[in-house]
Protein backbone atom coordinates (compact mmCIF):
# COMPACT_ATOMS: atom_id res chain seq x y z
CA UNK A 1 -31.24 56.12 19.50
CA UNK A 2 -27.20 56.20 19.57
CA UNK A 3 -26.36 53.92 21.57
CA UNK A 4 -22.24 53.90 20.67
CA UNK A 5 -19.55 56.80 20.19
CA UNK A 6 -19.43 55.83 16.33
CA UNK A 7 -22.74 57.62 14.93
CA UNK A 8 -22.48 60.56 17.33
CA UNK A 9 -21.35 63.83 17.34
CA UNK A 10 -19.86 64.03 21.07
CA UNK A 11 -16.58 62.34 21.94
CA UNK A 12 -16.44 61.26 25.25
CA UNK A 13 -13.47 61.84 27.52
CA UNK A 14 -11.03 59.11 27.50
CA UNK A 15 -9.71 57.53 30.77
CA UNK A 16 -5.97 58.06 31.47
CA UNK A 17 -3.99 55.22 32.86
CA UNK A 18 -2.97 55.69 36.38
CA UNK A 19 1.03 55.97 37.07
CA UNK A 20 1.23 53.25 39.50
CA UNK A 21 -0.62 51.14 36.93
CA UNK A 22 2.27 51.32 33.99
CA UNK A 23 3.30 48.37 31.79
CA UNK A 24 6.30 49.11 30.42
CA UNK A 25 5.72 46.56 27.08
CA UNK A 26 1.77 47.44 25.98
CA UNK A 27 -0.29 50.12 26.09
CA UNK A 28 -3.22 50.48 28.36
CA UNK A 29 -4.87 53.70 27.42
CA UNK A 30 -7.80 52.58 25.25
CA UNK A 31 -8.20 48.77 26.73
CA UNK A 32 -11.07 47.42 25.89
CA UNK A 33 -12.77 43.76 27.20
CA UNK A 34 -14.97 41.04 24.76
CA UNK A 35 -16.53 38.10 26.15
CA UNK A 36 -19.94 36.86 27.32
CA UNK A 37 -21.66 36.10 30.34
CA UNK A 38 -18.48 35.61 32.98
CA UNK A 39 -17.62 39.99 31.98
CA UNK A 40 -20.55 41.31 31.33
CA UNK A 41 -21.19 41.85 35.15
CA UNK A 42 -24.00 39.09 35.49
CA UNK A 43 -24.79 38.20 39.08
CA UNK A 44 -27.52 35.88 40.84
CA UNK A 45 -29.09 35.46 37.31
CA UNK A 46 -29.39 39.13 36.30
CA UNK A 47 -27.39 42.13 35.08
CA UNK A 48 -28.23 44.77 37.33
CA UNK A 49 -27.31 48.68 38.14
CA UNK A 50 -25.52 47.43 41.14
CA UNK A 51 -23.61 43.83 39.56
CA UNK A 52 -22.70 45.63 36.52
CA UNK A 53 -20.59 47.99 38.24
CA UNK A 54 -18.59 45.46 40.04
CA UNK A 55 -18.09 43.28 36.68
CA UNK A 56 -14.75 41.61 35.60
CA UNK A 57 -13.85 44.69 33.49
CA UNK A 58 -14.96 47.76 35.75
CA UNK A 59 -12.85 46.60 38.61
CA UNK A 60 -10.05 46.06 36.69
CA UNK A 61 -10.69 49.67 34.31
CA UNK A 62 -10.71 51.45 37.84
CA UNK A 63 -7.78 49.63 39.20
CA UNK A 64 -5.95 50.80 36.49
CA UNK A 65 -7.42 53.76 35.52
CA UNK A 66 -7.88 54.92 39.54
CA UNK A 67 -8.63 54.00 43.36
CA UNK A 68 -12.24 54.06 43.24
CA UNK A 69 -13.67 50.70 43.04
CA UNK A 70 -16.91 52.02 40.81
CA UNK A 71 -15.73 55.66 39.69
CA UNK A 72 -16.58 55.03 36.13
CA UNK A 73 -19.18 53.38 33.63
CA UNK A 74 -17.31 51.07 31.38
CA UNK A 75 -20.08 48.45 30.54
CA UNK A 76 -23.22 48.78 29.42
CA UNK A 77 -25.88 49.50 31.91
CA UNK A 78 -29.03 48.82 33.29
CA UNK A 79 -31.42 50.39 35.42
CA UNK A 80 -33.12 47.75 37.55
CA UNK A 81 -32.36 46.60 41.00
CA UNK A 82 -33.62 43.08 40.58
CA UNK A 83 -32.53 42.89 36.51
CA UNK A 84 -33.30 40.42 34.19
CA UNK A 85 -32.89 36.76 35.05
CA UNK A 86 -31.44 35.46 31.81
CA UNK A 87 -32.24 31.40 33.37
CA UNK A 88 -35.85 32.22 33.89
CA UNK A 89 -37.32 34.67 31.16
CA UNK A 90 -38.15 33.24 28.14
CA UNK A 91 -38.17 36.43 26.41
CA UNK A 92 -36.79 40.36 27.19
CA UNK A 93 -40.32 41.65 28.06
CA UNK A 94 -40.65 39.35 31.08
CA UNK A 95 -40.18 40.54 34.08
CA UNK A 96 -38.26 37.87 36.40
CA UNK A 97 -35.74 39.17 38.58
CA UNK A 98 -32.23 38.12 40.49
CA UNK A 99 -32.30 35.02 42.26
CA UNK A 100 -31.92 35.37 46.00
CA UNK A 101 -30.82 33.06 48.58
CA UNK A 102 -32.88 32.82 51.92
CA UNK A 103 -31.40 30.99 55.03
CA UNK A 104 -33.62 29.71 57.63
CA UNK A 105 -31.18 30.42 60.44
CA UNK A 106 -28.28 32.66 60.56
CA UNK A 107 -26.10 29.42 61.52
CA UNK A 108 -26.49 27.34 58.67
CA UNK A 109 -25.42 26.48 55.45
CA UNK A 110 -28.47 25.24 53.99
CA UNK A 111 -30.42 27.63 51.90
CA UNK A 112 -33.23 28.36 49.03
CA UNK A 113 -32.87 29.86 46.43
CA UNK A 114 -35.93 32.23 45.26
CA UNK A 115 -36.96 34.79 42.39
CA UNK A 116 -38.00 38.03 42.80
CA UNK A 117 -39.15 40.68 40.71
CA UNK A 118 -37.44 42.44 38.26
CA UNK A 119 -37.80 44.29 35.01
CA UNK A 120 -38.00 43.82 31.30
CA UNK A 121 -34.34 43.50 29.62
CA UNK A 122 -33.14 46.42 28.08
CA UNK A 123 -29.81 48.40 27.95
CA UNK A 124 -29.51 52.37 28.60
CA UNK A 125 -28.34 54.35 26.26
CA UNK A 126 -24.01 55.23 27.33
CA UNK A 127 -23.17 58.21 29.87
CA UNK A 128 -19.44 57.35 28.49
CA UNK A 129 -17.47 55.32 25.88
CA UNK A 130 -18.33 51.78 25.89
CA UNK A 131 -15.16 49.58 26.43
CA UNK A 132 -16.82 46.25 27.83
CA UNK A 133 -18.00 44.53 24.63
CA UNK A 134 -19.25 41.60 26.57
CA UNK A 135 -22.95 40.55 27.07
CA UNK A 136 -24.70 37.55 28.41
CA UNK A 137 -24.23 34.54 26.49
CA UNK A 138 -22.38 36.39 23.66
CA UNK A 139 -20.29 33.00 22.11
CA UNK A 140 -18.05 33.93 19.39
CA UNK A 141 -19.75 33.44 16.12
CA UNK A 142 -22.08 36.25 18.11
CA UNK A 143 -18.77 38.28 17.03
CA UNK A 144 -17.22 37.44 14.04
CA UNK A 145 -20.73 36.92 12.01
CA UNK A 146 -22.24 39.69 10.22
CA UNK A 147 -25.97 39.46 10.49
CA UNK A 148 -26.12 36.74 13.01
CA UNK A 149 -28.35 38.75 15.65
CA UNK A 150 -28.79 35.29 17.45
CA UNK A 151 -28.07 36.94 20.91
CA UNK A 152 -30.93 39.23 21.85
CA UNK A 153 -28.25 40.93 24.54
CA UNK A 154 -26.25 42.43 21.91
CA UNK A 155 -28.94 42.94 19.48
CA UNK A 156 -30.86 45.01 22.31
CA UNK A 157 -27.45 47.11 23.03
CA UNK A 158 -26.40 47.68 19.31
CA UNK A 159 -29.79 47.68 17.70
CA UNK A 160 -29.69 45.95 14.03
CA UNK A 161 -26.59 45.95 12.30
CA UNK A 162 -25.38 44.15 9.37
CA UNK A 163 -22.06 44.16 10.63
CA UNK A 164 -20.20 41.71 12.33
CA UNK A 165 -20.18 43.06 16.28
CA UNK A 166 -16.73 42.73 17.00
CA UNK A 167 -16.63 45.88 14.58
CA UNK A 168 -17.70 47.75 17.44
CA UNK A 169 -14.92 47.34 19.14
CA UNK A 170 -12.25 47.16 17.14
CA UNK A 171 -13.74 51.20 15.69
CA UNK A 172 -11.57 52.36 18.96
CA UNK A 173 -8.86 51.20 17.51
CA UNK A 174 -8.10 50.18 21.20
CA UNK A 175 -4.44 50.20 22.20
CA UNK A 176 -5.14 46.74 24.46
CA UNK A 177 -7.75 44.12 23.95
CA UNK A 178 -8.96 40.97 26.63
CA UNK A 179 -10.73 38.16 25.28
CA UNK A 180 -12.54 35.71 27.00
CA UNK A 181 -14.07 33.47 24.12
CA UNK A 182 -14.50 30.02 23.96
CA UNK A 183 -16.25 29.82 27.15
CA UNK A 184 -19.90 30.21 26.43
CA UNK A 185 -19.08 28.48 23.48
CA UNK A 186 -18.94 25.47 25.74
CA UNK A 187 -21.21 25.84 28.51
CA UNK A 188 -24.21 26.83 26.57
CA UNK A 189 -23.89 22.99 24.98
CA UNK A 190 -23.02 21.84 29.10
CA UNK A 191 -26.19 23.34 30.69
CA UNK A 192 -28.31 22.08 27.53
CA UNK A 193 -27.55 18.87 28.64
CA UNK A 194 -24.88 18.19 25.66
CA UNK A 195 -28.23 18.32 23.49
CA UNK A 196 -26.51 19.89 20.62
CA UNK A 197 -23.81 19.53 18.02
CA UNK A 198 -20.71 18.56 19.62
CA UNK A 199 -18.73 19.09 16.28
CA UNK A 200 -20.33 22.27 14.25
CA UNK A 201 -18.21 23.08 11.20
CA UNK A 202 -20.46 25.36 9.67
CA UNK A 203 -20.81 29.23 11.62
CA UNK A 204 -24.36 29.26 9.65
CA UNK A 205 -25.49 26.34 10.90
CA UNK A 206 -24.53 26.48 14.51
CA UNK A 207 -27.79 27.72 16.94
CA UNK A 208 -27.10 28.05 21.22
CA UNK A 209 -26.23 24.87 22.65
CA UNK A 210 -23.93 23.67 19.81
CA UNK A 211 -20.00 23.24 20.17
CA UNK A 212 -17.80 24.82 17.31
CA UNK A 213 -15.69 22.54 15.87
CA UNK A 214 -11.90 22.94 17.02
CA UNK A 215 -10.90 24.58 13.67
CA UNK A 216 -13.50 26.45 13.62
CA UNK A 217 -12.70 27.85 17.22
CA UNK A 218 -9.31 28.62 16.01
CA UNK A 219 -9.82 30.45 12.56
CA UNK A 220 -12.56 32.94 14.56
CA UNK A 221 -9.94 33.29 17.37
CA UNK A 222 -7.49 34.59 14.96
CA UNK A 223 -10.06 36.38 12.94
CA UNK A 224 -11.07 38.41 15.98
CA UNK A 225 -7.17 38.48 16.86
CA UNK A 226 -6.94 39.84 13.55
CA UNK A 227 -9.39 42.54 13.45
CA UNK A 228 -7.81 44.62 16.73
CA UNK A 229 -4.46 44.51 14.31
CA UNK A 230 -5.99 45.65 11.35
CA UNK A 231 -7.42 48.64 13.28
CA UNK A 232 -4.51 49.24 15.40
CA UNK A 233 -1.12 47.13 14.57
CA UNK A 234 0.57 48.06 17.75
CA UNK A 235 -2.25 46.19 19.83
CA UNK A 236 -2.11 43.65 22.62
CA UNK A 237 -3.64 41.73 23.85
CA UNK A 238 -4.34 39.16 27.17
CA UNK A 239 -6.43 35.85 26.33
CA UNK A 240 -8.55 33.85 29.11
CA UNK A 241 -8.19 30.44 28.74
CA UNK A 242 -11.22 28.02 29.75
CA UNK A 243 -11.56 26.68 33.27
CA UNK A 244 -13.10 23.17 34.49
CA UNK A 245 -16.67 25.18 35.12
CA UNK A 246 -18.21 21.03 35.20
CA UNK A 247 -17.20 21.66 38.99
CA UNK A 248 -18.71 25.39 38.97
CA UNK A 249 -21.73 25.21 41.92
CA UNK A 250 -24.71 24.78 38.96
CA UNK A 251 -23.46 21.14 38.55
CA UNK A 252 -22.52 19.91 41.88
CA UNK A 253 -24.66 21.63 44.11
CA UNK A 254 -27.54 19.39 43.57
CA UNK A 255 -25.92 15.85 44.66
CA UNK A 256 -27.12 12.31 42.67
CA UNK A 257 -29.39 11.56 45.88
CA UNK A 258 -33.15 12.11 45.83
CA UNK A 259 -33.01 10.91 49.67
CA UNK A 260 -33.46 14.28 51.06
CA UNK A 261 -35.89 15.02 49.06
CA UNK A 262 -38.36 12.49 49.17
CA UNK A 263 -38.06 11.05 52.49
CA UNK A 264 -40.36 11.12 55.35
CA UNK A 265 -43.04 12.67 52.47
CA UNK A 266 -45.90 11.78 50.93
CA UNK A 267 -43.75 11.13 48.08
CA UNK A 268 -41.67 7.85 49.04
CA UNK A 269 -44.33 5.21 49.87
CA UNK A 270 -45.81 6.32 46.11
CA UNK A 271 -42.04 6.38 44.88
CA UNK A 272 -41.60 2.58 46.03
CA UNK A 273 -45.10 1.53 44.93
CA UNK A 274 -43.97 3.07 41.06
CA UNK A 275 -40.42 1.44 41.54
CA UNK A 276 -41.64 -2.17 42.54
CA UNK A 277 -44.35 -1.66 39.40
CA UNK A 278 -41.34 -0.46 36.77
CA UNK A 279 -39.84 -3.91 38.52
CA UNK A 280 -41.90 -6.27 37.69
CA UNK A 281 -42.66 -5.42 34.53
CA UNK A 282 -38.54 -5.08 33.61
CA UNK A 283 -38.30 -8.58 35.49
CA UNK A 284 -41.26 -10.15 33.30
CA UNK A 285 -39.67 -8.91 30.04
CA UNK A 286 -36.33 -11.07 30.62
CA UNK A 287 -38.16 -14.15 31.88
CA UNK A 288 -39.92 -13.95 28.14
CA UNK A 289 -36.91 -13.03 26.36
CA UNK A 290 -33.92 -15.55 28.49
CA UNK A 291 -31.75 -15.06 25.26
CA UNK A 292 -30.84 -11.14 26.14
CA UNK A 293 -27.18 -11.06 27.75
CA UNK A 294 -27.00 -10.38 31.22
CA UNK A 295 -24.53 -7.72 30.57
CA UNK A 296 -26.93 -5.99 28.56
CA UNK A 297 -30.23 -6.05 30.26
CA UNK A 298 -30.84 -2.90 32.77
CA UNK A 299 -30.60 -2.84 36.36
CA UNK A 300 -33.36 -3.00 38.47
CA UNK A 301 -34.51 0.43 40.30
CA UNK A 302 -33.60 -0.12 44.09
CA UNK A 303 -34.76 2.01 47.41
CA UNK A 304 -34.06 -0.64 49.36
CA UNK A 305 -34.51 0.89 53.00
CA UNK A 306 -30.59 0.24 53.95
CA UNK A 307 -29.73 2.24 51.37
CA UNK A 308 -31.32 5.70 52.16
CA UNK A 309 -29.05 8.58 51.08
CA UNK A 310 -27.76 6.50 48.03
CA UNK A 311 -30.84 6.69 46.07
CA UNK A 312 -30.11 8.64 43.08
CA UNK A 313 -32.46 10.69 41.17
CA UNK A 314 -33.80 8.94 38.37
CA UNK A 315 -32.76 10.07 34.88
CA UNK A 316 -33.73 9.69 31.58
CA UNK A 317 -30.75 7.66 29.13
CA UNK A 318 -31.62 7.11 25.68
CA UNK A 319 -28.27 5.03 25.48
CA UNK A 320 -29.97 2.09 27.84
CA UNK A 321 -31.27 -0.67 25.84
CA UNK A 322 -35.10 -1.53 24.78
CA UNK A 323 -37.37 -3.00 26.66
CA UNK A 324 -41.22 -3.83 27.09
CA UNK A 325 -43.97 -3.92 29.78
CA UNK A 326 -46.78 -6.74 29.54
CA UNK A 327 -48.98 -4.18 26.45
CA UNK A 328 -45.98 -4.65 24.21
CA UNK A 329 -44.94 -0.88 25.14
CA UNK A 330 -41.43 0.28 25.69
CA UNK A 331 -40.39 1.09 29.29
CA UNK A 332 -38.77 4.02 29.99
CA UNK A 333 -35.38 4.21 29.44
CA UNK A 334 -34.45 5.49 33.44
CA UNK A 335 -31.71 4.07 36.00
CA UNK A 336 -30.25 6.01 39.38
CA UNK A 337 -28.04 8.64 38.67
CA UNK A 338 -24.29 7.96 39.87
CA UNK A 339 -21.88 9.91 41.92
CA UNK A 340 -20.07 11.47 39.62
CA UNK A 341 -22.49 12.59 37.22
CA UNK A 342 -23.60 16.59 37.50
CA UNK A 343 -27.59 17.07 38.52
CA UNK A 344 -28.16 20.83 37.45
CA UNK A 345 -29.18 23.25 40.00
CA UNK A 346 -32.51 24.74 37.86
CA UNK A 347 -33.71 21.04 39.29
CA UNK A 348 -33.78 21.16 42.82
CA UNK A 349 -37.10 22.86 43.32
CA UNK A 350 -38.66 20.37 41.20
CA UNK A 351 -36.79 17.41 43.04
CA UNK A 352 -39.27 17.24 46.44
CA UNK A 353 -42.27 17.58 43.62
CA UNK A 354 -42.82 16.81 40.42
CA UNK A 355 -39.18 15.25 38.97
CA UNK A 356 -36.64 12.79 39.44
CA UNK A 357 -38.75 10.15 41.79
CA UNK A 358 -40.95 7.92 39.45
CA UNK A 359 -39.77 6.01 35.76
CA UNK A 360 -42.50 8.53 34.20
CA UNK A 361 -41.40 12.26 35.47
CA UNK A 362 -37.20 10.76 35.66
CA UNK A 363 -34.92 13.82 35.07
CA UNK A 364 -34.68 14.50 30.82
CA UNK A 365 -31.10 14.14 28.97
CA UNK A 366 -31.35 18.02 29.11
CA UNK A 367 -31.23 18.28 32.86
CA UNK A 368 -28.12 16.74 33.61
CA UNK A 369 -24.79 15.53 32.18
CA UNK A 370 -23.72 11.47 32.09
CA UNK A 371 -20.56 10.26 32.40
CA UNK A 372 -19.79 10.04 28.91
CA UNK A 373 -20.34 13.72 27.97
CA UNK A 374 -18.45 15.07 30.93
CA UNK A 375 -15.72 13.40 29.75
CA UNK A 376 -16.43 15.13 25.92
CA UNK A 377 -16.85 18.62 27.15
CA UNK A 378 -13.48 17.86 29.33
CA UNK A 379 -11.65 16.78 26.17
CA UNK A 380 -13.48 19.99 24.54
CA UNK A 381 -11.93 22.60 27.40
CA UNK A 382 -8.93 20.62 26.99
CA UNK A 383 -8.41 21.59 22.69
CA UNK A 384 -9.82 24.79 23.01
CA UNK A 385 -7.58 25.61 25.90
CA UNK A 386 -4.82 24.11 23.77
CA UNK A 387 -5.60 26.51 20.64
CA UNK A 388 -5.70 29.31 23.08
CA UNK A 389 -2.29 28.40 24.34
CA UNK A 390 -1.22 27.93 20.74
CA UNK A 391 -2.20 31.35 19.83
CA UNK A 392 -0.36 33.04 22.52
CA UNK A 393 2.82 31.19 21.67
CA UNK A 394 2.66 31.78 18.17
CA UNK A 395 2.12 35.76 18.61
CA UNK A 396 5.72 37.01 19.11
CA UNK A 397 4.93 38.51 22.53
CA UNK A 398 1.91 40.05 21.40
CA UNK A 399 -0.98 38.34 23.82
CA UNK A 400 -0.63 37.30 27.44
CA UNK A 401 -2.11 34.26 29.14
CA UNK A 402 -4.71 34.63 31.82
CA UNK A 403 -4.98 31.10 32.87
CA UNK A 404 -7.53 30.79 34.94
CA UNK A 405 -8.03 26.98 33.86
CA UNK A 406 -5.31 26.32 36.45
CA UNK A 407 -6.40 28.74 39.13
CA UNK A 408 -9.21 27.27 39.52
CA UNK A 409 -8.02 23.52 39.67
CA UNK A 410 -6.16 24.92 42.55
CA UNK A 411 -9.50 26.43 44.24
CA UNK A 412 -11.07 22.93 43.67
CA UNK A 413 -8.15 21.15 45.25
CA UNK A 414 -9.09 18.64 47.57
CA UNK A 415 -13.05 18.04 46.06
CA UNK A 416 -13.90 14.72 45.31
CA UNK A 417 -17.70 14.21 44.04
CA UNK A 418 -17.48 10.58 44.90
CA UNK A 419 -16.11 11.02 48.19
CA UNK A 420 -18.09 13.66 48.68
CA UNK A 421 -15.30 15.67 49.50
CA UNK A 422 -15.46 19.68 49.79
CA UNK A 423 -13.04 21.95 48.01
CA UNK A 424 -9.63 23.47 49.64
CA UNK A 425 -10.39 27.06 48.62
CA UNK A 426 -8.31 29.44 49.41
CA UNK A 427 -7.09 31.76 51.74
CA UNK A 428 -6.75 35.44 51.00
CA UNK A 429 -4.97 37.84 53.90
CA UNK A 430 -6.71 35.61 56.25
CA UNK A 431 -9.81 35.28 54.75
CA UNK A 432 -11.45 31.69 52.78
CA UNK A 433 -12.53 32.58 49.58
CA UNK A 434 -14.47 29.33 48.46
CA UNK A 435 -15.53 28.33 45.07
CA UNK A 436 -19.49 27.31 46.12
CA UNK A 437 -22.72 29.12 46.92
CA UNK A 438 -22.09 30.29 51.16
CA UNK A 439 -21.42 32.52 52.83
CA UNK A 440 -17.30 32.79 52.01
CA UNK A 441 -18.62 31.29 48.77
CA UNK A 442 -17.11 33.59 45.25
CA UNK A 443 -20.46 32.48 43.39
CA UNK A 444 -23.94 34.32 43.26
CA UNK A 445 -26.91 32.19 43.76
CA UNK A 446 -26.76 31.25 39.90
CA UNK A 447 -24.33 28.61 40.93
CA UNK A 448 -21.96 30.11 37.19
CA UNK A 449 -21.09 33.59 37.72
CA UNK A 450 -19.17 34.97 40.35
CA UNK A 451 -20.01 37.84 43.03
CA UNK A 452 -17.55 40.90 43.69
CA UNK A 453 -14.93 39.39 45.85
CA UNK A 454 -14.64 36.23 43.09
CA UNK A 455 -14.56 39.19 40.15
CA UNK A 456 -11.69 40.59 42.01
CA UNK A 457 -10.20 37.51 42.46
CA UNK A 458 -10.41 37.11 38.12
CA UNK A 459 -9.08 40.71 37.93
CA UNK A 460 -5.50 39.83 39.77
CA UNK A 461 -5.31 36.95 37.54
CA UNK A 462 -5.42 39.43 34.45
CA UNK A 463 -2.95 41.65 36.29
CA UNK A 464 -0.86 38.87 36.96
CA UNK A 465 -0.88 37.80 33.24
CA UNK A 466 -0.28 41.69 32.47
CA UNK A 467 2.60 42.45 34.69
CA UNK A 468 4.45 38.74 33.63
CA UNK A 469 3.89 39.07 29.90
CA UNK A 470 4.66 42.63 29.38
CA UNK A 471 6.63 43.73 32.06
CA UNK A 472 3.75 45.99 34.40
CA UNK A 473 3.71 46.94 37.59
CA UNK A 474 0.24 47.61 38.36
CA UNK A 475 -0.93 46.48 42.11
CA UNK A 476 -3.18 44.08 42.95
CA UNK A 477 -6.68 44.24 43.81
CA UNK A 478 -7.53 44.40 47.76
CA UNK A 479 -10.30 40.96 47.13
CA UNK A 480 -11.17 41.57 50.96
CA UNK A 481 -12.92 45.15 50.23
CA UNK A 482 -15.70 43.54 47.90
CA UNK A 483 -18.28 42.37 48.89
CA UNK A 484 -19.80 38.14 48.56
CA UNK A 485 -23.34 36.86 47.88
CA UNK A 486 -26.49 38.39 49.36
CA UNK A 487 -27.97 36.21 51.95
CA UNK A 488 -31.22 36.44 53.30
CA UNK A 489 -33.08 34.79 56.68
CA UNK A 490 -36.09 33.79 56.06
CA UNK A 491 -38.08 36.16 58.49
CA UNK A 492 -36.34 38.88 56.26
């Protein structure tokens, strides 16, 4: 099967760039997009006929390219209305869908999230040109390395190649290039639960869930930089830059309280029973062993009754010191989750059943972040943000800046975890446009990737960055004529 222009016979037609959309310092006529999850038109989970065509890069291709808000197939497709969920298969011939969101009543704001059924993964062959290299979970090395085929996405879409894929792209010889890269890169090693390599020097040796080092990031950066000039030296180019996503909805929708969740169920009087148990066997281990610091012996594991709603979930933390029950076997290693720390939203449904309640089924170090690596994978967004910045400065007026690292600091405005403070948001022609999982929410029910309105939101942000950097003049995006997140009732 052919599934690119490069082994076939038939050229396809190439879009022309609409006069109202004009830069007067690059070229837009063969633009083309590489990234991962965040462009490859992802929603609720799954890639889908219907998300795909409202993805980062086919809003902004028919902005510029004309009115129609789906006119043309830029991406790879799909057929499947309920897709692939890429969170809950654990391989492409499964068959679970899109998540969903079900509200009991049309009046509130309190909802569950459910699967349905969808289809086994696999791209269709192109109606068009491709010009949306981007694919879910695709992290840089996924381009640069020849032979790599760690990313089933792109392996499914460009079949076995020894090449390295951002070949692909750069065989346009496209006149304009965006890049969002660096992204995945960092929350695949996030949403593992900072399980992996924080430092990976080595592109043979890195697997999902491990953090490039920061040279590393840099010399790929270039080399994919690189590449679009070798195959076209009079290319631009706009970079994304990496925003906070430790406030995205996946790690603050699920707050550190297992309150809700456990009260006024047969869960809580067995909770205290295991708590005053854990208790008295932590207590009996210090009486034996006075010597031990106070300062370094854990704290006890407290739902006292006056302080319902402040009982956090219990987690797992390998960083807590030893200690023994009365057979000479270690105790877990669990303590209350704190305010600030992110509980990740694939836990929730296990929350009023089977996790987070008792020392024995506490939350793993894969299921949420401590305070210690939020403030890593801060410093991490920080330098690769920094290189990003670096590589625009240093590129003569080549590359733009799409910094949506600050955009969405000022959507967050006014959250406070601790507090337990909502976001500002904000408002578009009259209308909120809030960074959460509602109804005026930007997210799908994944709690990472954005719905239609919050993809148009991302594609002003790139025309802003195009009409600054190289002197445009293409309109904005109308955000109010797409559409948010599906919500369901529950009778429904």
């Amino acid at each position: 099967m052919c599934f690119l222009t490069l082994g076939c016979d038939y050229t396809f037609p190439e879009p022309s760039v609409d006069d109202k959309a004009k830069v007067t310092d690059a070229d837009l006529s063969k633009s083309v997009f590489v990234g991962g999850t965040l462009f490859s038109g992802l929603q609720d989970g799954a890639l889908t006929t219907k998300s795909i065509e409202n993805s980062v890069p086919n809003i902004f291709f028919n902005q510029i390219y004309g009115d129609s808000i789906a006119e043309m197939d830029f991406s790879p497709k799909v057929a499947s209305e309920n897709g692939f969920n890429i969170f809950e298969n654990q391989s492409l011939t499964s068959n679970i869908g899109r998540y969903k969101l079900v509200y009991p009543t049309p009046d509130t704001a309190d909802f569950t999230r459910v699967n349905t059924l969808g289809d086994p993964f696999a791209y269709q062959s192109p109606s068009n040109a491709t010009y949306n290299f981007s694919f879910p979970k695709a992290q840089i090395l996924d381009f640069t390395e020849a032979n790599r085929n760690a990313n089933p996405f792109l392996a499914d879409f460009f079949g076995n190649t020894n090449r390295p894929m951002i070949n692909e792209a750069t065989d346009l010889a496209p006149t304009f290039f965006v890049l969002n890269l660096g992204f995945e890169d960092l929350l695949a090693y996030a949403i593992n639960g900072a399980e992996g390599n924080q430092d990976q020097g080595t592109a043979a040796s890195h697997v999902y869930g491990d953090i490039i080092s920061e040279a590393l990031f840099e010399a790929k950066l270039n080399e994919v930089i690189n590449a679009f000039y070798a195959a076209n030296p009079n290319a631009k180019g706009a970079l994304m830059n990496i925003p906070n996503f430790l406030n995205f909805p996946y790690f603050i929708e699920v707050r550190f309280d297992i309150t809700p969740y456990v009260i006024k169920t047969p869960l809580y009087n067995k909770l205290l029973q295991k708590a005053n148990m854990y208790n008295n066997e932590l207590e009996n281990y210090y009486l034996q062993n006075p010597s031990i610091p106070y300062e370094q012996r854990r704290t006890a594991l407290d739902f006292a009754s006056d302080r319902q709603y402040n009982w956090g979930i219990l987690v797992t933390d390998r960083d807590m010191t030893n200690a023994n029950g009365h057979n000479g076997q270690p105790l877990p290693k669990v303590r209350h989750a704190e305010r600030d720390e992110r509980i990740f939203i694939s836990t929730e449904t296990k929350l009023n059943k089977s996790k987070g309640h008792f020392p024995e089924n506490a939350l793993s170090e894969s299921e949420y972040l401590k305070r210690s690596e939020l403030v890593l994978i801060k410093n991490k967004i920080s330098a690769f943000n920094q290189i990003i910045s670096n590589v625009v400065a240093q590129s003569n007026g080549k590359l733009s800046l799409v910094d949506t690292h600050t955009y969405f600091e000022t959507l967050y405005d006014g959250l406070d975890l601790f507090l337990n403070k909502r976001a500002d948001g904000i408002v578009v022609d009259g209308v909120l446009f809030y960074p959460g999982i509602e109804k005026n929410g930007i997210f799908t029910s994944d709690g990472l990737n954005l719905n239609p309105r919050g993809n148009a939101l991302i594609v002003n942000k790139i025309i802003e960055s195009l009409n600054s950097g190289f002197n445009g003049n293409i309109p904005y995006v109308n955000v109010n004529a797409f559409s948010g997140t599906e919500i369901h009732l529950s009778d429904n």
